[in-house]
PDB file of N, CA and C in Angstrom:
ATOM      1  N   UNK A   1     -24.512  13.689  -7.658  1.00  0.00           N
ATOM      2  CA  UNK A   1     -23.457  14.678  -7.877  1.00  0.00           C
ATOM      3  C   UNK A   1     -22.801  14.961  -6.524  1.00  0.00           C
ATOM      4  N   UNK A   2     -21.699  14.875  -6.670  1.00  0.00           N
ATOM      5  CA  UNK A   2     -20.982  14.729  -5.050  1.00  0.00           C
ATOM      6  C   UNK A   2     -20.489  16.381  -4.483  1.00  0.00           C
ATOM      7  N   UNK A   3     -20.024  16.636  -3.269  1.00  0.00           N
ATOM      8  CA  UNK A   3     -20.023  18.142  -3.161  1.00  0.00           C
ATOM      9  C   UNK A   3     -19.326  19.059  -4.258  1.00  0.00           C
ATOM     10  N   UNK A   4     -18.058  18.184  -4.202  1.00  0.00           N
ATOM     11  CA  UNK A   4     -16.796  18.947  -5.178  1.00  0.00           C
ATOM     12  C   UNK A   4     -17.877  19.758  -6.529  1.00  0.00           C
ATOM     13  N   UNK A   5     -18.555  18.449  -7.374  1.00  0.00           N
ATOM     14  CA  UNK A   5     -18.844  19.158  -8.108  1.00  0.00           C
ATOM     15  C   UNK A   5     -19.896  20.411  -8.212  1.00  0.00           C
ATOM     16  N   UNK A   6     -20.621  20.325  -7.258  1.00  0.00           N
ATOM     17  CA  UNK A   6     -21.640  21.400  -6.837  1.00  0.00           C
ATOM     18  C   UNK A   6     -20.961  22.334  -6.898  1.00  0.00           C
ATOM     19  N   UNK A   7     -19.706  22.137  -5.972  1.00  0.00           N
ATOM     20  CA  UNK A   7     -19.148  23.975  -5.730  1.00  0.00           C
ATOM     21  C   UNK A   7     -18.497  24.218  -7.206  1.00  0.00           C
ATOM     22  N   UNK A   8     -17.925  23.427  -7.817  1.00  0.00           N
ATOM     23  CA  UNK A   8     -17.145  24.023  -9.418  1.00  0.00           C
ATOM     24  C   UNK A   8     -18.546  24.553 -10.407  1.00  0.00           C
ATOM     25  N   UNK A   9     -19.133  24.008 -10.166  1.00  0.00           N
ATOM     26  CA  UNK A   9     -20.679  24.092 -11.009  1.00  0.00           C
ATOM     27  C   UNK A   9     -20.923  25.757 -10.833  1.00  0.00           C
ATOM     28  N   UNK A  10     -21.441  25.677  -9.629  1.00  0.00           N
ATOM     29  CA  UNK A  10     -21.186  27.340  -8.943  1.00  0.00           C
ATOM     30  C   UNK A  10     -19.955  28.521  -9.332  1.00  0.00           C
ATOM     31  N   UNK A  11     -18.418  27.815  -9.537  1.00  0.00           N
ATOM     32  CA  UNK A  11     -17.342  28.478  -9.515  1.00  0.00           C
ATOM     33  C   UNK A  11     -17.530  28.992 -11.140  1.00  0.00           C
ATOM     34  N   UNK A  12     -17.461  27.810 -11.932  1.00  0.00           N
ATOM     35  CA  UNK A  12     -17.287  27.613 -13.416  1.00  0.00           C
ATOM     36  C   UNK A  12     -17.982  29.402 -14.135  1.00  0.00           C
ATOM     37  N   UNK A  13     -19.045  29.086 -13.810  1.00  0.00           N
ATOM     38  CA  UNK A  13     -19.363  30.241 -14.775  1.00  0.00           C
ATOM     39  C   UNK A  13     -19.210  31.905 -14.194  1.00  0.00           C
ATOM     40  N   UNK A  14     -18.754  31.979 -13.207  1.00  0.00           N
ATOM     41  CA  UNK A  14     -18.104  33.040 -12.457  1.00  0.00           C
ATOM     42  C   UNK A  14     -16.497  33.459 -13.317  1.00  0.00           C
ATOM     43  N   UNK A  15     -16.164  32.256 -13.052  1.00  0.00           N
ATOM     44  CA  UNK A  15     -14.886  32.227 -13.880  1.00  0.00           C
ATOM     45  C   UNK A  15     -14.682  32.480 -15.058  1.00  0.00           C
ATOM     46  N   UNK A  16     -15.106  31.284 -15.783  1.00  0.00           N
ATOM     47  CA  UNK A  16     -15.616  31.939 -17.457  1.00  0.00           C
ATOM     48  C   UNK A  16     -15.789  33.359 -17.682  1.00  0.00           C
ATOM     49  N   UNK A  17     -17.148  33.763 -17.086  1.00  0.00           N
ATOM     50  CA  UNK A  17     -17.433  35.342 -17.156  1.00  0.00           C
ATOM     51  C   UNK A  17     -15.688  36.264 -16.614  1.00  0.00           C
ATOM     52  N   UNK A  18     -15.511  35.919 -15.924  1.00  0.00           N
ATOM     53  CA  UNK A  18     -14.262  36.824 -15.406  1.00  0.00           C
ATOM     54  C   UNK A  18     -13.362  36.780 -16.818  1.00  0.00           C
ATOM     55  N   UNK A  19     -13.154  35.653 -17.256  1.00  0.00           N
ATOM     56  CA  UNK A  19     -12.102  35.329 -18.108  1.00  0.00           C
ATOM     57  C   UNK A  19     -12.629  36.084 -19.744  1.00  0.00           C
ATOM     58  N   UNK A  20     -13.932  35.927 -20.111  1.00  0.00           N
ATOM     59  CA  UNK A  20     -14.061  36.419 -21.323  1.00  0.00           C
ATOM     60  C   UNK A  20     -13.755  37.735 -20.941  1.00  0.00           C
ATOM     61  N   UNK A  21     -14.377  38.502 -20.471  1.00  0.00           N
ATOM     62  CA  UNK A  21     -13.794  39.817 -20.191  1.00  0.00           C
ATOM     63  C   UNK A  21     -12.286  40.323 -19.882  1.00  0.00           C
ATOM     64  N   UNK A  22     -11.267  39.305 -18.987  1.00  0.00           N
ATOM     65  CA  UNK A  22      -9.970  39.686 -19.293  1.00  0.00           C
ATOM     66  C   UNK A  22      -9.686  39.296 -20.373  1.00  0.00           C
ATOM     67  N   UNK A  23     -10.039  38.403 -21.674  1.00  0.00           N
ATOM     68  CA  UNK A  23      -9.568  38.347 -22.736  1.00  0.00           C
ATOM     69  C   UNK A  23      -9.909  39.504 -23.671  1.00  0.00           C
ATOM     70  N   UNK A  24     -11.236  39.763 -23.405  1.00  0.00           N
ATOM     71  CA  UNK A  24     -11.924  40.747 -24.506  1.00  0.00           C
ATOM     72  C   UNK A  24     -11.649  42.277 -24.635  1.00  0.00           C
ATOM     73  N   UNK A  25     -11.260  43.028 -22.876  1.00  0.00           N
ATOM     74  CA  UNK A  25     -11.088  44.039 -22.483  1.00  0.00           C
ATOM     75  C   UNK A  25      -9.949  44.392 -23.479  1.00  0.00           C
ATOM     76  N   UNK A  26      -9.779  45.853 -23.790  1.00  0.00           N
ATOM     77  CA  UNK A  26      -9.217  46.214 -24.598  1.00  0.00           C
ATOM     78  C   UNK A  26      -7.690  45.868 -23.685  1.00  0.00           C
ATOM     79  N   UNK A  27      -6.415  46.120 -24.840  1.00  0.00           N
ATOM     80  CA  UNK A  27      -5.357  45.912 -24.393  1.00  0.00           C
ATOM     81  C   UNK A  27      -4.587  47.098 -23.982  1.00  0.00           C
ATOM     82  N   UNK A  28      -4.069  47.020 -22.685  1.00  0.00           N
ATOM     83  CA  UNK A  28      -3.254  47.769 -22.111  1.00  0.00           C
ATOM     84  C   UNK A  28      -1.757  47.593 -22.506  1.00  0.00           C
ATOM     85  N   UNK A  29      -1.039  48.856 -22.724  1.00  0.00           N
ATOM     86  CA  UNK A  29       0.220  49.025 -23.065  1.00  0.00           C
ATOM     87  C   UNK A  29       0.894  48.049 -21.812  1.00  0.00           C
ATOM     88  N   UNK A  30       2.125  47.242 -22.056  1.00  0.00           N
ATOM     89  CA  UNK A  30       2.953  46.090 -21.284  1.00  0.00           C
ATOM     90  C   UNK A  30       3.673  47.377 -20.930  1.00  0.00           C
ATOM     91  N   UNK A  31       3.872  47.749 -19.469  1.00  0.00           N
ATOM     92  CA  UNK A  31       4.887  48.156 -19.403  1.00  0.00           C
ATOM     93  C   UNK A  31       5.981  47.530 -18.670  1.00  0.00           C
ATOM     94  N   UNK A  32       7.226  47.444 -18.786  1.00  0.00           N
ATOM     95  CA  UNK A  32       8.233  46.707 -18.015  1.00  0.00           C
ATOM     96  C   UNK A  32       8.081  46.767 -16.795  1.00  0.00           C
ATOM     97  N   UNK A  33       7.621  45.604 -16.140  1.00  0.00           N
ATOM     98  CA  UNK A  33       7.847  45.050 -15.189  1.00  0.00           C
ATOM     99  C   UNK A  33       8.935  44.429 -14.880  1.00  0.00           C
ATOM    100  N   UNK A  34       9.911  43.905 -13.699  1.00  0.00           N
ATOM    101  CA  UNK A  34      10.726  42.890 -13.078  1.00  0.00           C
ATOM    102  C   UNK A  34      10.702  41.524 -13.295  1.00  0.00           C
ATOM    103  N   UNK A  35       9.170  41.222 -13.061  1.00  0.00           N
ATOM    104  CA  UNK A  35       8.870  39.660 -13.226  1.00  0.00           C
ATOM    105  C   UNK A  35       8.536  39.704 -15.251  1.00  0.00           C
ATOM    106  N   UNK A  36       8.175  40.913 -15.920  1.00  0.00           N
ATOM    107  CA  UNK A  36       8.110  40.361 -17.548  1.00  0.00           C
ATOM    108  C   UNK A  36       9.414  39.964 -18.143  1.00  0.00           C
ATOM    109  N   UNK A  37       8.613  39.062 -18.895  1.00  0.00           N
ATOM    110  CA  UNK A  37       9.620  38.307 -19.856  1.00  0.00           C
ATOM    111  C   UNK A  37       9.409  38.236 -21.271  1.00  0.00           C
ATOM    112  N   UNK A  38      10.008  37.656 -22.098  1.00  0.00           N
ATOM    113  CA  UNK A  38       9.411  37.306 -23.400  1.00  0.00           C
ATOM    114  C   UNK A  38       8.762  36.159 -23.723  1.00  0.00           C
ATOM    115  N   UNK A  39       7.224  36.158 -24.544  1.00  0.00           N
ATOM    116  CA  UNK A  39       6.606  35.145 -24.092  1.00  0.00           C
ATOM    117  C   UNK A  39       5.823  34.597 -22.345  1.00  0.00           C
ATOM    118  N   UNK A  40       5.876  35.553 -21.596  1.00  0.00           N
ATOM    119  CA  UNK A  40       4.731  35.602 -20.647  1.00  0.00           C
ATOM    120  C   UNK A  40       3.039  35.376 -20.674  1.00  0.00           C
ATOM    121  N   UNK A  41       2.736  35.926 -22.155  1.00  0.00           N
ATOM    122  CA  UNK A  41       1.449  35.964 -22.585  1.00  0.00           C
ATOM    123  C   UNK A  41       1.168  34.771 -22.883  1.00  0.00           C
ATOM    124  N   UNK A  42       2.256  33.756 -23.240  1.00  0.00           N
ATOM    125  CA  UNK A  42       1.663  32.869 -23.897  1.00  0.00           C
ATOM    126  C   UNK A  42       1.638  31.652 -22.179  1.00  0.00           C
ATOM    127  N   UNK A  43       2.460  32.034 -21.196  1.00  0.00           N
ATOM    128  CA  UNK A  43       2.189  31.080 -20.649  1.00  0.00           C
ATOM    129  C   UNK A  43       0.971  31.454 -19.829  1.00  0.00           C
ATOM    130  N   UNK A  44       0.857  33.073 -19.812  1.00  0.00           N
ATOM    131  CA  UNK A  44      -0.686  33.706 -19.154  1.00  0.00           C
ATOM    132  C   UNK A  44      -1.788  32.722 -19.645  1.00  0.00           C
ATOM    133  N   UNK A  45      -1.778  32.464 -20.624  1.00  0.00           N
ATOM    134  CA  UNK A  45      -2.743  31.800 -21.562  1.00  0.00           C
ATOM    135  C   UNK A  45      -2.934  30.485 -21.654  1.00  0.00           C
ATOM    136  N   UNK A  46      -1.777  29.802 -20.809  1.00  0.00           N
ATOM    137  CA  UNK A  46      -1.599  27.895 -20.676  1.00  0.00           C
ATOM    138  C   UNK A  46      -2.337  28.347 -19.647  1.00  0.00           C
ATOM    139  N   UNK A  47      -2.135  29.397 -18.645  1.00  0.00           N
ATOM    140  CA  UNK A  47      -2.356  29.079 -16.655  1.00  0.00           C
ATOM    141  C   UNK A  47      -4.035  29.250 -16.800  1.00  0.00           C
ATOM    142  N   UNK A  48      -4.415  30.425 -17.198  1.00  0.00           N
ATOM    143  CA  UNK A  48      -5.739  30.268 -17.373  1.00  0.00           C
ATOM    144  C   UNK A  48      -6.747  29.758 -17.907  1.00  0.00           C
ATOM    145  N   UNK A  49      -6.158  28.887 -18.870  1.00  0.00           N
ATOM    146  CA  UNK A  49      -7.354  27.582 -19.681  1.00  0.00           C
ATOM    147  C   UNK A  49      -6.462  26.466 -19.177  1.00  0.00           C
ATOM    148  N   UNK A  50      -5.748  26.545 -18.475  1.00  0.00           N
ATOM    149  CA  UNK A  50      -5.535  25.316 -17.688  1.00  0.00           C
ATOM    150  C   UNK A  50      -6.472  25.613 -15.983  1.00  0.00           C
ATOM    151  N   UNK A  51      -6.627  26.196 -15.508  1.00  0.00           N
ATOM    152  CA  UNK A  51      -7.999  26.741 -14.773  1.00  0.00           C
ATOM    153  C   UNK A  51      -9.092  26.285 -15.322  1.00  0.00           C
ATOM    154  N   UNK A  52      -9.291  27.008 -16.260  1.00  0.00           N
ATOM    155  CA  UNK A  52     -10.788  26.807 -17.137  1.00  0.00           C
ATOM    156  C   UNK A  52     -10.888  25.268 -17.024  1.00  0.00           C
ATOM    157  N   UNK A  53     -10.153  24.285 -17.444  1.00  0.00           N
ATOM    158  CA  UNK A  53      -9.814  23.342 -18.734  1.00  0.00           C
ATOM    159  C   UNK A  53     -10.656  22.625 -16.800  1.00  0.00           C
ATOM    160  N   UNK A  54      -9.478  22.552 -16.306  1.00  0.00           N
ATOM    161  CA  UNK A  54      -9.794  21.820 -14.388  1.00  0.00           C
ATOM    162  C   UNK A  54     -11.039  22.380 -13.903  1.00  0.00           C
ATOM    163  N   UNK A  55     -11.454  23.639 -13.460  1.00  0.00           N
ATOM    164  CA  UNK A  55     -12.847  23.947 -13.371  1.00  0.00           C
ATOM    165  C   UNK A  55     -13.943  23.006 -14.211  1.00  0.00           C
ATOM    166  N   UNK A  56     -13.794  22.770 -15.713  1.00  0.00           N
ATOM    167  CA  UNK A  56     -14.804  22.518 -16.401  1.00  0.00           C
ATOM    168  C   UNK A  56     -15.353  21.210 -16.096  1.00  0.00           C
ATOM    169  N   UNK A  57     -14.049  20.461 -16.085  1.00  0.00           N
ATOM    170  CA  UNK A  57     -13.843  19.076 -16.135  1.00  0.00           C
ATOM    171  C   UNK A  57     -14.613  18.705 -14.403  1.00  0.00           C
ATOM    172  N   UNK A  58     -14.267  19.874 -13.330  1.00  0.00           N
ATOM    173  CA  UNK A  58     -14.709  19.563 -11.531  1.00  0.00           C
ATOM    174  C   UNK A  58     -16.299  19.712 -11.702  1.00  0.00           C
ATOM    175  N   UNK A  59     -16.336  20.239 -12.654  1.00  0.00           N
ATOM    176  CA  UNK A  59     -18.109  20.955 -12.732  1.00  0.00           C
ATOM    177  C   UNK A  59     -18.846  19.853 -13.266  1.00  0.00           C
ATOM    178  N   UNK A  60     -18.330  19.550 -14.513  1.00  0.00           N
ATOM    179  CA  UNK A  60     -19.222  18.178 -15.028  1.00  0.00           C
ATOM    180  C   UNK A  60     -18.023  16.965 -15.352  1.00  0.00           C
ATOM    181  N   UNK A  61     -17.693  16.983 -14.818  1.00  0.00           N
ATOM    182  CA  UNK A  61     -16.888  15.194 -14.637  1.00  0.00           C
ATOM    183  C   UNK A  61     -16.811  14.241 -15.550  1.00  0.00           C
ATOM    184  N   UNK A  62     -18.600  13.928 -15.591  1.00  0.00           N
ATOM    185  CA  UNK A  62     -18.889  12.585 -16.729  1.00  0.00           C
ATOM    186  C   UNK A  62     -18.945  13.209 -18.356  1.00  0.00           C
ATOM    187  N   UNK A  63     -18.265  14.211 -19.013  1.00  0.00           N
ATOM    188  CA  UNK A  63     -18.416  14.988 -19.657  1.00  0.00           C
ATOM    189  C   UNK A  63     -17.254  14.152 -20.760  1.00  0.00           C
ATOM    190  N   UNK A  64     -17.731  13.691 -22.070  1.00  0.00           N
ATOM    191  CA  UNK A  64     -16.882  13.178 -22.991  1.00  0.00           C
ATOM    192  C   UNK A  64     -16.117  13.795 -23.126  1.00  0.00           C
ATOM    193  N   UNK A  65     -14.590  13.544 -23.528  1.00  0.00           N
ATOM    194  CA  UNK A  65     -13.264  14.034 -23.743  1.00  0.00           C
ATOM    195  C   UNK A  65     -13.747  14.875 -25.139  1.00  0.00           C
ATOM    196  N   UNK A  66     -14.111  14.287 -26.337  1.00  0.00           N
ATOM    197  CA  UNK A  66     -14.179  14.868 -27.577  1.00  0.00           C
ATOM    198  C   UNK A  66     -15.328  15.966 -27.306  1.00  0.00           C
ATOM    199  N   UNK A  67     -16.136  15.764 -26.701  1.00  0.00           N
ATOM    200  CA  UNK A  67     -17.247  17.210 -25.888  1.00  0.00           C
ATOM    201  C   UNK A  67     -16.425  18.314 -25.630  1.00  0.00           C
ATOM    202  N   UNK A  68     -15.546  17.876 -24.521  1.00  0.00           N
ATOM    203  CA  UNK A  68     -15.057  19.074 -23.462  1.00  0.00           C
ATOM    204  C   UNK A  68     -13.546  19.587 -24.224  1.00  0.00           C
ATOM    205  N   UNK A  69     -13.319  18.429 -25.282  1.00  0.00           N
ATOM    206  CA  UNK A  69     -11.936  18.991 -26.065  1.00  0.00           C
ATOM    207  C   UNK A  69     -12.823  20.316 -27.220  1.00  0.00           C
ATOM    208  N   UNK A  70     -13.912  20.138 -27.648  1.00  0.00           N
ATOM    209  CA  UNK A  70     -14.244  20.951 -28.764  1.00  0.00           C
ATOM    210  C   UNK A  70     -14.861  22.102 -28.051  1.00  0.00           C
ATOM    211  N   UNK A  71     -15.231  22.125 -27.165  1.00  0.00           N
ATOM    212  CA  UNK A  71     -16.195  23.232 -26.095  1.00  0.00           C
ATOM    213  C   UNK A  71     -14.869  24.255 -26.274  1.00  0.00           C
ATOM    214  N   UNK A  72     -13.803  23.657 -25.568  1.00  0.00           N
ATOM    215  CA  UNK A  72     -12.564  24.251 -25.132  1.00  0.00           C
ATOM    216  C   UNK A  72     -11.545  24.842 -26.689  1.00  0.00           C
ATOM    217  N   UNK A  73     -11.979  24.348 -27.481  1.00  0.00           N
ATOM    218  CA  UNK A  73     -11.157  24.979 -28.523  1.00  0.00           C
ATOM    219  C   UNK A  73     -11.939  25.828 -29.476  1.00  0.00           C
ATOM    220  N   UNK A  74     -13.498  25.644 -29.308  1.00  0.00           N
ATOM    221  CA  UNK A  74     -14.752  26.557 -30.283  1.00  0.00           C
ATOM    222  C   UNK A  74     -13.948  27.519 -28.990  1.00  0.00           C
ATOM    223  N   UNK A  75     -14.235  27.801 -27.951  1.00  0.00           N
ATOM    224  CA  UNK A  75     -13.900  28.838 -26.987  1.00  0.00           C
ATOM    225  C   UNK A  75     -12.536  29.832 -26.784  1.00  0.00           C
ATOM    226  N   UNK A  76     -11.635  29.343 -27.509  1.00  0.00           N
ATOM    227  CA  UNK A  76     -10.329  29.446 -27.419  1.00  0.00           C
ATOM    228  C   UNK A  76     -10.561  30.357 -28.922  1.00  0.00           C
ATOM    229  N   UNK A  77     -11.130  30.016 -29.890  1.00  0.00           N
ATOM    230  CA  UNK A  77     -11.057  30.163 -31.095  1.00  0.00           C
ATOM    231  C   UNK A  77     -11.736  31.535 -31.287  1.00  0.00           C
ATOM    232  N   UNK A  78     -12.877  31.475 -30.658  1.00  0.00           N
ATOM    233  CA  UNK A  78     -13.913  32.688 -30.729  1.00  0.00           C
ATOM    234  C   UNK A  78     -13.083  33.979 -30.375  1.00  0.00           C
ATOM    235  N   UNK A  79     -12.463  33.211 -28.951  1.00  0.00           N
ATOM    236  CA  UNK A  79     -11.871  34.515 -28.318  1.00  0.00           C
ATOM    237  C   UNK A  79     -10.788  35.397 -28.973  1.00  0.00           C
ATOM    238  N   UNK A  80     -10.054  34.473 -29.567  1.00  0.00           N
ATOM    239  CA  UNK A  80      -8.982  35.009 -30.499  1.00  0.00           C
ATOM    240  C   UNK A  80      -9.225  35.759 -31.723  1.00  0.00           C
ATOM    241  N   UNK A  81     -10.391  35.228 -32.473  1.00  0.00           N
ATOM    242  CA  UNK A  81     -11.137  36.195 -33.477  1.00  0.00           C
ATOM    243  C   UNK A  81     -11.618  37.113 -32.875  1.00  0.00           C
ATOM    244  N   UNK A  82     -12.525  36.951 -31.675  1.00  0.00           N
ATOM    245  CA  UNK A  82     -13.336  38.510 -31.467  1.00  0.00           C
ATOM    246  C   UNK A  82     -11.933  39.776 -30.911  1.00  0.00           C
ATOM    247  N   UNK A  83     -10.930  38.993 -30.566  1.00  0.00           N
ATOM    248  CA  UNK A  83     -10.135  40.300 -30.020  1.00  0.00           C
ATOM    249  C   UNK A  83      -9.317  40.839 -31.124  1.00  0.00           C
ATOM    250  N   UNK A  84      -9.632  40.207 -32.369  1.00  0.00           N
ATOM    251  CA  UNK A  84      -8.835  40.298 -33.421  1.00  0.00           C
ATOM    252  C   UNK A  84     -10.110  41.347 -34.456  1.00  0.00           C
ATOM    253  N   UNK A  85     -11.540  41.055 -34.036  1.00  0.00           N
ATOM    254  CA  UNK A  85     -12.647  41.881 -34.604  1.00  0.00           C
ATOM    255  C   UNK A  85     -12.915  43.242 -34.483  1.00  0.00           C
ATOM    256  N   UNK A  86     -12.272  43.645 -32.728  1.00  0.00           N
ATOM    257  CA  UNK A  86     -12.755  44.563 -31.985  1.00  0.00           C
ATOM    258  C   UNK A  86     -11.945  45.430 -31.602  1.00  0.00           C
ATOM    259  N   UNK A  87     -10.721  45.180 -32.386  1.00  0.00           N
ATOM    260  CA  UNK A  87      -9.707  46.298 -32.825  1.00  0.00           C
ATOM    261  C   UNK A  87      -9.417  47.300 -31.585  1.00  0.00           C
ATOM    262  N   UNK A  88      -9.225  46.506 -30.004  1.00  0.00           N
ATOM    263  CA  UNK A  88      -9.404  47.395 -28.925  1.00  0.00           C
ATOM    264  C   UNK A  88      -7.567  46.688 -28.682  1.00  0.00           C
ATOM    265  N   UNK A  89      -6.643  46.842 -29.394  1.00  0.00           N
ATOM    266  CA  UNK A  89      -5.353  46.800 -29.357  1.00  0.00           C
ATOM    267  C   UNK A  89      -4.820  45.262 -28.980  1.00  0.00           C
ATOM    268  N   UNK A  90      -6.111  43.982 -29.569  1.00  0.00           N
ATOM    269  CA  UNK A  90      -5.175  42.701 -29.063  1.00  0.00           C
ATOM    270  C   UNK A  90      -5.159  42.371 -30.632  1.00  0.00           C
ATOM    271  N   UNK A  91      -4.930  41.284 -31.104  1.00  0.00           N
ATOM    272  CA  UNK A  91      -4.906  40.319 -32.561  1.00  0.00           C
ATOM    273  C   UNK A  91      -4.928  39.042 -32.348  1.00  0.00           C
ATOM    274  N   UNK A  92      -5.188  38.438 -33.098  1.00  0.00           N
ATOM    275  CA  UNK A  92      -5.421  37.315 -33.264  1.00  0.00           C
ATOM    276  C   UNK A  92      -4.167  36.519 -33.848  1.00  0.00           C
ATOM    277  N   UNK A  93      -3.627  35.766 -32.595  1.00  0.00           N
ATOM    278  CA  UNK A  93      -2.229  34.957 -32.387  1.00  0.00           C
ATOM    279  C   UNK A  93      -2.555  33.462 -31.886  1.00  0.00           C
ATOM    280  N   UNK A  94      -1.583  32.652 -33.750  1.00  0.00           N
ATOM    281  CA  UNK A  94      -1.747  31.197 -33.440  1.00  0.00           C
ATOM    282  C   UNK A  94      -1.595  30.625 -32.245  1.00  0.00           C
ATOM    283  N   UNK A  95      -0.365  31.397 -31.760  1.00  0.00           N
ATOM    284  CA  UNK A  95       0.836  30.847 -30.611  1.00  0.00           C
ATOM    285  C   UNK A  95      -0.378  31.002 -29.415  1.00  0.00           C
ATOM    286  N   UNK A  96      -1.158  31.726 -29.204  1.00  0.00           N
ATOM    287  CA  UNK A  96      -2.116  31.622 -27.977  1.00  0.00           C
ATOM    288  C   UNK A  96      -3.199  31.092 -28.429  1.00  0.00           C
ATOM    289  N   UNK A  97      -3.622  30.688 -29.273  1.00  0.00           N
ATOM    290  CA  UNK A  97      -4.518  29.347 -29.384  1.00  0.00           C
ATOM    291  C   UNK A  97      -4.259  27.923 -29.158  1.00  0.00           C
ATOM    292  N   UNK A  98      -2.665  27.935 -29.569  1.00  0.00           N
ATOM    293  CA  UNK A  98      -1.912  26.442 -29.209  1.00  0.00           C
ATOM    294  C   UNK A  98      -1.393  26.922 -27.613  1.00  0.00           C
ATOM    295  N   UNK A  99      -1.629  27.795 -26.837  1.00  0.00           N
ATOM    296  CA  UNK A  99      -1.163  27.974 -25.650  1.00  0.00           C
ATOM    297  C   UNK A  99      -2.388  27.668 -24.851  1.00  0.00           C
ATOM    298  N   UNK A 100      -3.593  27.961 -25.370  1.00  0.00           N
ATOM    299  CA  UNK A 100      -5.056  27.917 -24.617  1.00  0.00           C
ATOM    300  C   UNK A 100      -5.055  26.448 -24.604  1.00  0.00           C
ATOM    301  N   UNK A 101      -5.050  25.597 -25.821  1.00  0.00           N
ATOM    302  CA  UNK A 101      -5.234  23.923 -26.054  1.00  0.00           C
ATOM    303  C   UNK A 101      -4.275  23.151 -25.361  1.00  0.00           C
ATOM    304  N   UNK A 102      -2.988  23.842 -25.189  1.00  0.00           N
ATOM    305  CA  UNK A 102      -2.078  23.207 -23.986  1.00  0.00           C
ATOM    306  C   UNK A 102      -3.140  22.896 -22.643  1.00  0.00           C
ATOM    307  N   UNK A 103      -2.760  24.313 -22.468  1.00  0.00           N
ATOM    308  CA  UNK A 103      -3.834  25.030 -20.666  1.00  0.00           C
ATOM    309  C   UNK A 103      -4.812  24.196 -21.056  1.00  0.00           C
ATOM    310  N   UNK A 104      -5.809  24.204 -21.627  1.00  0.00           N
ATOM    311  CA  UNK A 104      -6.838  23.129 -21.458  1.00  0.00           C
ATOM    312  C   UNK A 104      -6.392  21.437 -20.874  1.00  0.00           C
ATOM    313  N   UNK A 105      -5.900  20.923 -21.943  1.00  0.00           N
ATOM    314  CA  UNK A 105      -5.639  19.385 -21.715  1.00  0.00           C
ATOM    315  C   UNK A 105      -4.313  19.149 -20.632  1.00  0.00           C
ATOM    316  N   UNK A 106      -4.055  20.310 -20.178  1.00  0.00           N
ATOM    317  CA  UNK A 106      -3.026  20.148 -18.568  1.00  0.00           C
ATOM    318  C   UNK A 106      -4.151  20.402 -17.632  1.00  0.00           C
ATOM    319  N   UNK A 107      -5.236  21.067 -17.858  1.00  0.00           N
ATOM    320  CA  UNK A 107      -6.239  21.183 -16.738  1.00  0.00           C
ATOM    321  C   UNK A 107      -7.446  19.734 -16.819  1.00  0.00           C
ATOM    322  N   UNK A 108      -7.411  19.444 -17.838  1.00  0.00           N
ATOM    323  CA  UNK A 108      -7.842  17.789 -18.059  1.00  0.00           C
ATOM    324  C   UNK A 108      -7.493  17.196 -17.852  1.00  0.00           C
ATOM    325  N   UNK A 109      -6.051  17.038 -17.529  1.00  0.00           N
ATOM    326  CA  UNK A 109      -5.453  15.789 -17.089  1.00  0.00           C
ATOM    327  C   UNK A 109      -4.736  15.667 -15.482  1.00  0.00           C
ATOM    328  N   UNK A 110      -5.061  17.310 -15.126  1.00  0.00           N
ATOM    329  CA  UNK A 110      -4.569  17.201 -13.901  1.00  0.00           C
ATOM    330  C   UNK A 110      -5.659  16.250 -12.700  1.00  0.00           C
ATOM    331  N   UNK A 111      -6.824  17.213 -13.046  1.00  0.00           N
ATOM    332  CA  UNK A 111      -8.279  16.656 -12.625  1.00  0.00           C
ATOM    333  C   UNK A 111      -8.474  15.506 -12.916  1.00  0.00           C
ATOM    334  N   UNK A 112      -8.111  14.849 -13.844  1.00  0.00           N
ATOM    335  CA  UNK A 112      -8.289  13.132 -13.985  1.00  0.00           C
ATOM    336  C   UNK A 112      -7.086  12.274 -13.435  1.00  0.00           C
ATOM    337  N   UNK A 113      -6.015  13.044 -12.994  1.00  0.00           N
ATOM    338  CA  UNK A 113      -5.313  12.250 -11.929  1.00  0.00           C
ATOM    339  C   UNK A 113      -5.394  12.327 -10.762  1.00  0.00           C
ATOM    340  N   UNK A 114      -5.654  13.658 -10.261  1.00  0.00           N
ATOM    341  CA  UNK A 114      -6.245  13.958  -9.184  1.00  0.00           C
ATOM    342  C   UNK A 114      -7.403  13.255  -8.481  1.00  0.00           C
ATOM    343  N   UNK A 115      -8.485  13.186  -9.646  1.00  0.00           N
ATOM    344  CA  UNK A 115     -10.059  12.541  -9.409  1.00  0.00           C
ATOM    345  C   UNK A 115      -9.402  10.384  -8.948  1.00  0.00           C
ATOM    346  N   UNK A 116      -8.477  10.109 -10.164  1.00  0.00           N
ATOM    347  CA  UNK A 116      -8.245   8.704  -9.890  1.00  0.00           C
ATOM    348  C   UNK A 116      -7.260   8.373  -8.746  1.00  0.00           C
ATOM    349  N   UNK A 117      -6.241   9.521  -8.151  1.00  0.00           N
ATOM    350  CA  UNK A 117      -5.706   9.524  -6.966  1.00  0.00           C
ATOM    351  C   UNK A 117      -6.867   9.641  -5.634  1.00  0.00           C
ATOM    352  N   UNK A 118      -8.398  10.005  -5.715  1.00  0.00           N
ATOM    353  CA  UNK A 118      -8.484  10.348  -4.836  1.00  0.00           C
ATOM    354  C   UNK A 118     -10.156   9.165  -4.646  1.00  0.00           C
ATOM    355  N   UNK A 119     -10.063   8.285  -5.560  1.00  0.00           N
ATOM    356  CA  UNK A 119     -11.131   7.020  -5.707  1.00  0.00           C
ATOM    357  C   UNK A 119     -10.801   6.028  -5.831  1.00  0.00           C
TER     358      UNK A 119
END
């Protein structure tokens, strides 16, 4: 196992943990900001399982595509039901499940061009 992946190994579940909790935490009223737009949430939601998606992939590498594609969408899926269970002001929205499965397979494919640019 070469350094890179040691340190994502280490990073990965730091991250994860950070991330279920900004998904799960109850929802705060949007208030207008400068930089909001319409549809922000959904690209909030490509950037950070496109993180996840590159973390996962730096952490375990030799990790089958159909593995790390279903890990990433049981995960995507859960999250969207439990914030949709726990009635702490989010719901459960297609459009950010197909925004998480984007963010995933852009963070899969960045890392596998990256990894073949750099061997």
């Amino acid at each position: 196992m070469d350094k890179i992946s040691k340190l994502f190994r280490k990073i990965l579940p730091i991250y994860w943990a950070f991330l279920t909790y900004m998904l799960l935490r109850p929802g705060l009223e949007n208030n207008e900001f400068p930089f909001m737009f319409e549809g922000i949430d959904k690209l909030l939601h490509l950037s950070i399982f496109a993180m996840l998606g590159f973390c996962f992939m730096a952490a375990i590498p030799k990790i089958k595509f159909l593995y790390f594609f279903q890990i990433m969408i049981i995960y995507g899926l859960l999250t969207e039901i439990l914030q949709d269970e726990m009635h702490w002001g989010r719901s459960l929205e297609f459009l950010d499940l197909i925004a998480d499965t984007v963010g995933c397979l852009c963070g899969y494919f960045v890392f596998k061009k990256l990894r073949s640019l750099t061997i």
